[in-house]
Every structure is written in C-alpha cells, then in structure tokens.
PDB file of N, CA and C in Angstrom:
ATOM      1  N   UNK A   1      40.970  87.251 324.608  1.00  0.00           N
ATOM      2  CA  UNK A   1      42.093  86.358 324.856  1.00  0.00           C
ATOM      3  C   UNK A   1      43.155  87.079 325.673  1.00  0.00           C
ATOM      4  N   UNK A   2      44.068  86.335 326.496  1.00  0.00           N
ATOM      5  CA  UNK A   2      44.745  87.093 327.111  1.00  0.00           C
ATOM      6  C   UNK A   2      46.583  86.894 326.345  1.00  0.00           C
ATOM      7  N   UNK A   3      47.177  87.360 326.839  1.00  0.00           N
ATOM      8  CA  UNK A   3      48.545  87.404 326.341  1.00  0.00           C
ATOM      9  C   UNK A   3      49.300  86.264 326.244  1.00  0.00           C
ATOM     10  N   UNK A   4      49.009  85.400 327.260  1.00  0.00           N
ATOM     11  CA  UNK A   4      49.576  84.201 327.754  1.00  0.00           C
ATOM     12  C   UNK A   4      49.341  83.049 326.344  1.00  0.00           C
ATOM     13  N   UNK A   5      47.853  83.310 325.932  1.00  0.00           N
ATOM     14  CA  UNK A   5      47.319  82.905 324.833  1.00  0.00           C
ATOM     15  C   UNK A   5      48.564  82.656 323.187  1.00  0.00           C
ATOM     16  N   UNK A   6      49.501  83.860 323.041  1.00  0.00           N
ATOM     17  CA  UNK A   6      50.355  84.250 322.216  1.00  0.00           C
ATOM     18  C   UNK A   6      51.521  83.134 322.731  1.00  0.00           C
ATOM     19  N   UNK A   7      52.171  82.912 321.439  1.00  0.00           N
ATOM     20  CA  UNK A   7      53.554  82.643 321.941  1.00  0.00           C
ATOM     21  C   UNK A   7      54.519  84.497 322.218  1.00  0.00           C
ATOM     22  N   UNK A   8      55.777  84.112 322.555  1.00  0.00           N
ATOM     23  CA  UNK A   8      56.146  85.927 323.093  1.00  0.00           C
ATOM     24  C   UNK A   8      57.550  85.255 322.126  1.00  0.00           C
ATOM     25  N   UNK A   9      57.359  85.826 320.987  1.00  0.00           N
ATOM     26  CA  UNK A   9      58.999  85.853 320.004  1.00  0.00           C
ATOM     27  C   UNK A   9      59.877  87.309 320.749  1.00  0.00           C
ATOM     28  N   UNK A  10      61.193  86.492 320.447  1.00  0.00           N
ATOM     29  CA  UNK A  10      62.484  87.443 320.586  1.00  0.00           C
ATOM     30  C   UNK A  10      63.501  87.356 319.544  1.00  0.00           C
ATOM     31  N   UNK A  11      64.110  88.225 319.116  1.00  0.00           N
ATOM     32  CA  UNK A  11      64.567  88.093 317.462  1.00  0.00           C
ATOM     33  C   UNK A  11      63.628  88.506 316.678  1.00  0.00           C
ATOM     34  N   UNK A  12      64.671  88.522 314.847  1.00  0.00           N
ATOM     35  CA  UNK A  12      63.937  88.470 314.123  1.00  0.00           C
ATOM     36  C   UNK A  12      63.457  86.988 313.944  1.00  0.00           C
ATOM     37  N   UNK A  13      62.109  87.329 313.636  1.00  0.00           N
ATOM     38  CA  UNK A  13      61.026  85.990 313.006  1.00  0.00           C
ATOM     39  C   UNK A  13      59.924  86.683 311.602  1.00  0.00           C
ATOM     40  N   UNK A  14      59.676  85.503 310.793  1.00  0.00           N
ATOM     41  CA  UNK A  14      58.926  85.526 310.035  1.00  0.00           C
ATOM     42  C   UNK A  14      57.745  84.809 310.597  1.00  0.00           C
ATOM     43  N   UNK A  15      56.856  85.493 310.223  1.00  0.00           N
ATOM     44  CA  UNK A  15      54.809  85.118 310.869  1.00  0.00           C
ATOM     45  C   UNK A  15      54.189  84.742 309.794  1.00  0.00           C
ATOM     46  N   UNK A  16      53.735  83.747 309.318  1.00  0.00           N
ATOM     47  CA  UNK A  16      52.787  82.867 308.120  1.00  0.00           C
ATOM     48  C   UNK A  16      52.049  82.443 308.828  1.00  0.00           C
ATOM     49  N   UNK A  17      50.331  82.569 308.136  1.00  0.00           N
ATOM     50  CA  UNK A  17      49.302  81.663 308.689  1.00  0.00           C
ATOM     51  C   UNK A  17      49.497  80.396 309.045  1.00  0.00           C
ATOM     52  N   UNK A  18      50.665  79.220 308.897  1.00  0.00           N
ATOM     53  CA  UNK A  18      51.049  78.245 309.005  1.00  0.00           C
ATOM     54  C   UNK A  18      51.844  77.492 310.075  1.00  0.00           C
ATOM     55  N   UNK A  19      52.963  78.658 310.142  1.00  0.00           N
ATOM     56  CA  UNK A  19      54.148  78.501 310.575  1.00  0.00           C
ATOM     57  C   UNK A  19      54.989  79.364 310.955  1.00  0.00           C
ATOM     58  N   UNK A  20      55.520  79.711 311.736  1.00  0.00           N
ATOM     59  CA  UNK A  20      56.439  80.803 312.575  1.00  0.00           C
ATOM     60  C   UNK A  20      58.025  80.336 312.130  1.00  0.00           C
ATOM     61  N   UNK A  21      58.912  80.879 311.641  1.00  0.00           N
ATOM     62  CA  UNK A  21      60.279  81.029 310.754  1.00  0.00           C
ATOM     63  C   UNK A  21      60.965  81.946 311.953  1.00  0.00           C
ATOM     64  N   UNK A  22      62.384  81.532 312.373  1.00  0.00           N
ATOM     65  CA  UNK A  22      63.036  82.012 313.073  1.00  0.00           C
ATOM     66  C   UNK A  22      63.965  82.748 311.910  1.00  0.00           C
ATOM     67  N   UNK A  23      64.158  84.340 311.943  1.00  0.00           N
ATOM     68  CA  UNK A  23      65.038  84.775 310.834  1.00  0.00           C
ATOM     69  C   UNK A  23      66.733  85.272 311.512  1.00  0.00           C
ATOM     70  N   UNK A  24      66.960  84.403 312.761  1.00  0.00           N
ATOM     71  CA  UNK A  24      68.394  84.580 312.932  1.00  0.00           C
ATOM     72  C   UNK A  24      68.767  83.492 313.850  1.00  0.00           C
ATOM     73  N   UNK A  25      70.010  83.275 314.515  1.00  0.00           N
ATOM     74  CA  UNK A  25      70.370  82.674 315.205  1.00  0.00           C
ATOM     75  C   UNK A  25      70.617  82.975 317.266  1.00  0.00           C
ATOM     76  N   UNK A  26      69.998  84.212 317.437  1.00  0.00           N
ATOM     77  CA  UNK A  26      69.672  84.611 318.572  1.00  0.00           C
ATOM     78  C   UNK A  26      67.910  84.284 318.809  1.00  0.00           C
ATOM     79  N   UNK A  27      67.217  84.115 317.695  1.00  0.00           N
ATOM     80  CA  UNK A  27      65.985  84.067 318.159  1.00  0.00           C
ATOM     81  C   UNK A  27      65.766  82.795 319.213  1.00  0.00           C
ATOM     82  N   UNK A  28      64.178  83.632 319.765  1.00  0.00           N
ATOM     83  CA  UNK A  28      63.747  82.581 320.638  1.00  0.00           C
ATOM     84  C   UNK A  28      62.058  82.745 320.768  1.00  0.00           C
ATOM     85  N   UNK A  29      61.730  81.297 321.300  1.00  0.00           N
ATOM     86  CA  UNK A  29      60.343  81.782 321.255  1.00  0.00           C
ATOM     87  C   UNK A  29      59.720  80.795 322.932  1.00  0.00           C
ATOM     88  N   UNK A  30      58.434  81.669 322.948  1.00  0.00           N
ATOM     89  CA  UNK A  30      58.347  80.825 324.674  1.00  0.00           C
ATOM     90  C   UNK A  30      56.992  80.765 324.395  1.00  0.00           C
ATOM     91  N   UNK A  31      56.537  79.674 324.439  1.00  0.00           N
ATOM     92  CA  UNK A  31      55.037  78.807 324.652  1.00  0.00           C
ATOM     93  C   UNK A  31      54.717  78.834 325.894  1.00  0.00           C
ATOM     94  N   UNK A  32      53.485  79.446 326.064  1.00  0.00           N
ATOM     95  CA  UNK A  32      52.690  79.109 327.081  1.00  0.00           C
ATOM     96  C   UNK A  32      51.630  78.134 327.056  1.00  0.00           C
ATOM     97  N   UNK A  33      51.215  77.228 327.672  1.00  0.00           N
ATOM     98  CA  UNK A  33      50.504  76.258 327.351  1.00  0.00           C
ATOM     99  C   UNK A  33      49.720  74.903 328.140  1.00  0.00           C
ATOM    100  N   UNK A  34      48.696  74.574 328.316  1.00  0.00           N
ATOM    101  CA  UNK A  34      47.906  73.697 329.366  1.00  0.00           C
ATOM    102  C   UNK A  34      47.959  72.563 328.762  1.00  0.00           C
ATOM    103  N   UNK A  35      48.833  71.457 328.400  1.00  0.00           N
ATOM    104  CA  UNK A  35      48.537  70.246 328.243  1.00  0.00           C
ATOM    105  C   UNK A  35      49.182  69.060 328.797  1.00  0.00           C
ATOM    106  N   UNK A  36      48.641  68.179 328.113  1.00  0.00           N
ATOM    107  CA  UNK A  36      49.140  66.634 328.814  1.00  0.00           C
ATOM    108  C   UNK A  36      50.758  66.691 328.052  1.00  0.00           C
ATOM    109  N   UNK A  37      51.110  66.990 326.592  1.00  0.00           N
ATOM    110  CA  UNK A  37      51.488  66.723 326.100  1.00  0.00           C
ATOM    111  C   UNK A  37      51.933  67.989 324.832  1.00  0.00           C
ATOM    112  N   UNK A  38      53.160  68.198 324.232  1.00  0.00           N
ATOM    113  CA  UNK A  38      53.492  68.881 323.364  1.00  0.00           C
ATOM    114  C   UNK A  38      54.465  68.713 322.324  1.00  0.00           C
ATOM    115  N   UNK A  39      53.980  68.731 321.012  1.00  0.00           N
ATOM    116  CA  UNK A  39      55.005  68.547 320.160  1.00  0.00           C
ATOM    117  C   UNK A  39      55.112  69.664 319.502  1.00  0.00           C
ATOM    118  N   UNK A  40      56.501  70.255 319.198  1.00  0.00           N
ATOM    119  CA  UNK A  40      57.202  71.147 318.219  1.00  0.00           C
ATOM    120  C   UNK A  40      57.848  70.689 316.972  1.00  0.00           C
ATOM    121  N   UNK A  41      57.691  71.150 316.063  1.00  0.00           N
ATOM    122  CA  UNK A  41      57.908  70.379 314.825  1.00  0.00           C
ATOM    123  C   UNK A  41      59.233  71.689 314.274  1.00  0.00           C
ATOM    124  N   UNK A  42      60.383  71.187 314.447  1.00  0.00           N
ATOM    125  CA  UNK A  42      61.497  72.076 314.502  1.00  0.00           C
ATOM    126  C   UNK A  42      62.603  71.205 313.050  1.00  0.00           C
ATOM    127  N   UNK A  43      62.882  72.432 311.884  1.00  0.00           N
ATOM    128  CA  UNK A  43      63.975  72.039 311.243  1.00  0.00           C
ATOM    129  C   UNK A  43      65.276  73.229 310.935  1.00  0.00           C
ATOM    130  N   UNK A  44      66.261  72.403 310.333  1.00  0.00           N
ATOM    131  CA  UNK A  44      67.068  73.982 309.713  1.00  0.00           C
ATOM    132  C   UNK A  44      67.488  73.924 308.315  1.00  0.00           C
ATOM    133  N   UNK A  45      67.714  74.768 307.746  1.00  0.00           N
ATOM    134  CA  UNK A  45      68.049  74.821 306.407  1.00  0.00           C
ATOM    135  C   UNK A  45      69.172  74.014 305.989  1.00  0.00           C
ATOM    136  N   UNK A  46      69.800  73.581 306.786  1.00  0.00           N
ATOM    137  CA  UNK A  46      70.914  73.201 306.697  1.00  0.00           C
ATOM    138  C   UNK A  46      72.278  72.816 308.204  1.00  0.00           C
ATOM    139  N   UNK A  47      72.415  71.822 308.324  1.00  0.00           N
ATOM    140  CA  UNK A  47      73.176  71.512 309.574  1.00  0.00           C
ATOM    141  C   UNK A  47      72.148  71.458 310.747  1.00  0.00           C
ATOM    142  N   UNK A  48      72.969  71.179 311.599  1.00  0.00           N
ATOM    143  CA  UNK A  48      72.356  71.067 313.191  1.00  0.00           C
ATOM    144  C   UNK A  48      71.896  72.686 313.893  1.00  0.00           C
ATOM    145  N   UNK A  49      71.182  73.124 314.512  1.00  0.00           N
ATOM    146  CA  UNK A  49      70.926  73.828 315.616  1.00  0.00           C
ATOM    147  C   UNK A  49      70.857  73.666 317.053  1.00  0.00           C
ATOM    148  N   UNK A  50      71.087  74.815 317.893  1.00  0.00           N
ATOM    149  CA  UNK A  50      70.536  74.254 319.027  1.00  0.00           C
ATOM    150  C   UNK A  50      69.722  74.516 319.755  1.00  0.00           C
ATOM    151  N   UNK A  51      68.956  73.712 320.302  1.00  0.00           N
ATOM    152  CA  UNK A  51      67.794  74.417 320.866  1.00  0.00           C
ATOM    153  C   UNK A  51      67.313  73.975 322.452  1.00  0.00           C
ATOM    154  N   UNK A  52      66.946  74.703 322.998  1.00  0.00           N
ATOM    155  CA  UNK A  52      67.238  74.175 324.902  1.00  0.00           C
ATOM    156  C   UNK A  52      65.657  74.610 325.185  1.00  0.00           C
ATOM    157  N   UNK A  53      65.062  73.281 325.577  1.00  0.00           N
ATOM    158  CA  UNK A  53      64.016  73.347 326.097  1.00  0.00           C
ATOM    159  C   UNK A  53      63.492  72.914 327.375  1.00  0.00           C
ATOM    160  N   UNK A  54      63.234  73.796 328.025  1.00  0.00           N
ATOM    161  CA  UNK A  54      62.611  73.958 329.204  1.00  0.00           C
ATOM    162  C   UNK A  54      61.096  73.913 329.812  1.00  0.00           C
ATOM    163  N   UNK A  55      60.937  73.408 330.727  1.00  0.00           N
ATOM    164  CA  UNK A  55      59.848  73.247 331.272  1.00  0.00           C
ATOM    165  C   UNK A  55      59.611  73.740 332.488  1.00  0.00           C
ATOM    166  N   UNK A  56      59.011  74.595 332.817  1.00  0.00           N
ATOM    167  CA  UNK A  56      58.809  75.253 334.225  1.00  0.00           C
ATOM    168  C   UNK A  56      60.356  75.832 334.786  1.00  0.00           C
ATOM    169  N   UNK A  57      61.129  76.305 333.763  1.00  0.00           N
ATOM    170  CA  UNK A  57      62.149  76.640 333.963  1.00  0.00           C
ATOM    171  C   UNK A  57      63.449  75.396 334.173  1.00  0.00           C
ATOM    172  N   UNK A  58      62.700  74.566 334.129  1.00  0.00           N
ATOM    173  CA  UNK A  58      64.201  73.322 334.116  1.00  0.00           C
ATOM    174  C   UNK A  58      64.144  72.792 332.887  1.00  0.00           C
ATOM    175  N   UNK A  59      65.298  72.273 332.358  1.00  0.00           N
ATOM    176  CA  UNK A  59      65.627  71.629 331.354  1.00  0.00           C
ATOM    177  C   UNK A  59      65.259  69.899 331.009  1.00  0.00           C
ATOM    178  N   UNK A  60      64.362  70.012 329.790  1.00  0.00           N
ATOM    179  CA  UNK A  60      63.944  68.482 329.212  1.00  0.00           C
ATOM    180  C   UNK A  60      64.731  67.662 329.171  1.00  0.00           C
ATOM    181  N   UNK A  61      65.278  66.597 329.414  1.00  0.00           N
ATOM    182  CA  UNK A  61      66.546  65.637 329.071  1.00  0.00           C
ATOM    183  C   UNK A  61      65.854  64.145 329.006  1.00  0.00           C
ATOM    184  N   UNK A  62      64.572  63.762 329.787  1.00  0.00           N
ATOM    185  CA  UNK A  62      64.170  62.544 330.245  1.00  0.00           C
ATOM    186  C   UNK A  62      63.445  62.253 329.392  1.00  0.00           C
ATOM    187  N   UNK A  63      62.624  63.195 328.684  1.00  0.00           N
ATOM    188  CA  UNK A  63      61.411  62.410 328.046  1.00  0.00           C
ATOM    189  C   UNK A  63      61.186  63.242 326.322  1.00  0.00           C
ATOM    190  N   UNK A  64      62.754  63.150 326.226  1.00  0.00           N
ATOM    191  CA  UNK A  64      63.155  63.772 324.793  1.00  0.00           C
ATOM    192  C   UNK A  64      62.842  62.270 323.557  1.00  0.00           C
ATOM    193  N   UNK A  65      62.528  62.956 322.083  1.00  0.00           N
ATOM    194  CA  UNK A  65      62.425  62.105 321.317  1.00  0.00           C
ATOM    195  C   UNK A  65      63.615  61.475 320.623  1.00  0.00           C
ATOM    196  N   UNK A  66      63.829  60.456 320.308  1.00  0.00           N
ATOM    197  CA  UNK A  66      64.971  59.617 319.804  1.00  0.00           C
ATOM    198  C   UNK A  66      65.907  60.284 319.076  1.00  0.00           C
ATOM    199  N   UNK A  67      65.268  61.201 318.402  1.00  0.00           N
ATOM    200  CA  UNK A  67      66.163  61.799 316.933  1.00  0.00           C
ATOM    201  C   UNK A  67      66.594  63.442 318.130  1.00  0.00           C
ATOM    202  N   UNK A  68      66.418  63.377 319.111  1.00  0.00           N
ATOM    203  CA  UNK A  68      66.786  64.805 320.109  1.00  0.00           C
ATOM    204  C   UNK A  68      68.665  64.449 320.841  1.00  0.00           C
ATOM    205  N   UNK A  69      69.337  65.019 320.787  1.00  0.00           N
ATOM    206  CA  UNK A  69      70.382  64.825 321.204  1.00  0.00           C
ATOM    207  C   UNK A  69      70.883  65.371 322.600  1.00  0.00           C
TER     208      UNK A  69
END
C-alpha cells in the first residue's frame, strides 16, 4: 500500500479499530481518496466545532449537508 492509502493526522489523536478521536483543538486530519462521493461522520463532546473542508484545496460551501453551517 502506498502512503496516500493512510489518512496523514496532525495533533494529538486517539487510533481505535473503529474510529479516529481528535485529542485537541489544533488537530487535523487529511483524506486522500478516489470517489464519487464522501461522508465523514463528525461529533463533539459538547458545543459546536469548527471544521473547514476542502477539496482540491478549495473550500466546500455548495454541496454541504443541511445540518453543516
């Protein structure tokens, strides 16, 4: 497999066979990935976060899900 294969975390994070846990508020994480289509399944312990997602280096705004602000 090659590297690209990995997501590439920055910050602390927690790694579970399941699920990847961001353990601060600087973390970040960057998907590499070949599809039609992608969903991230993102919560917080408590209150809002923010999170800026990009695509080929530009920012998502058009084809965000209802509950995305």
């Amino acid at each position: 497999m090659t590297n690209t294969e990995y997501p590439a975390l920055k910050g602390l994070w927690f790694v579970y066979p399941d699920k990847i846990v961001s353990g601060g508020a600087q973390s970040s994480i960057k998907l590499h990935f070949n599809a039609g289509k992608v969903y991230a399944v993102m919560g917080a312990p408590q209150g809002k976060v923010h999170v800026d997602l990009r695509l080929n280096g530009e920012k998502l705004i058009a084809e965000k899900g209802s509950d995305v602000t």
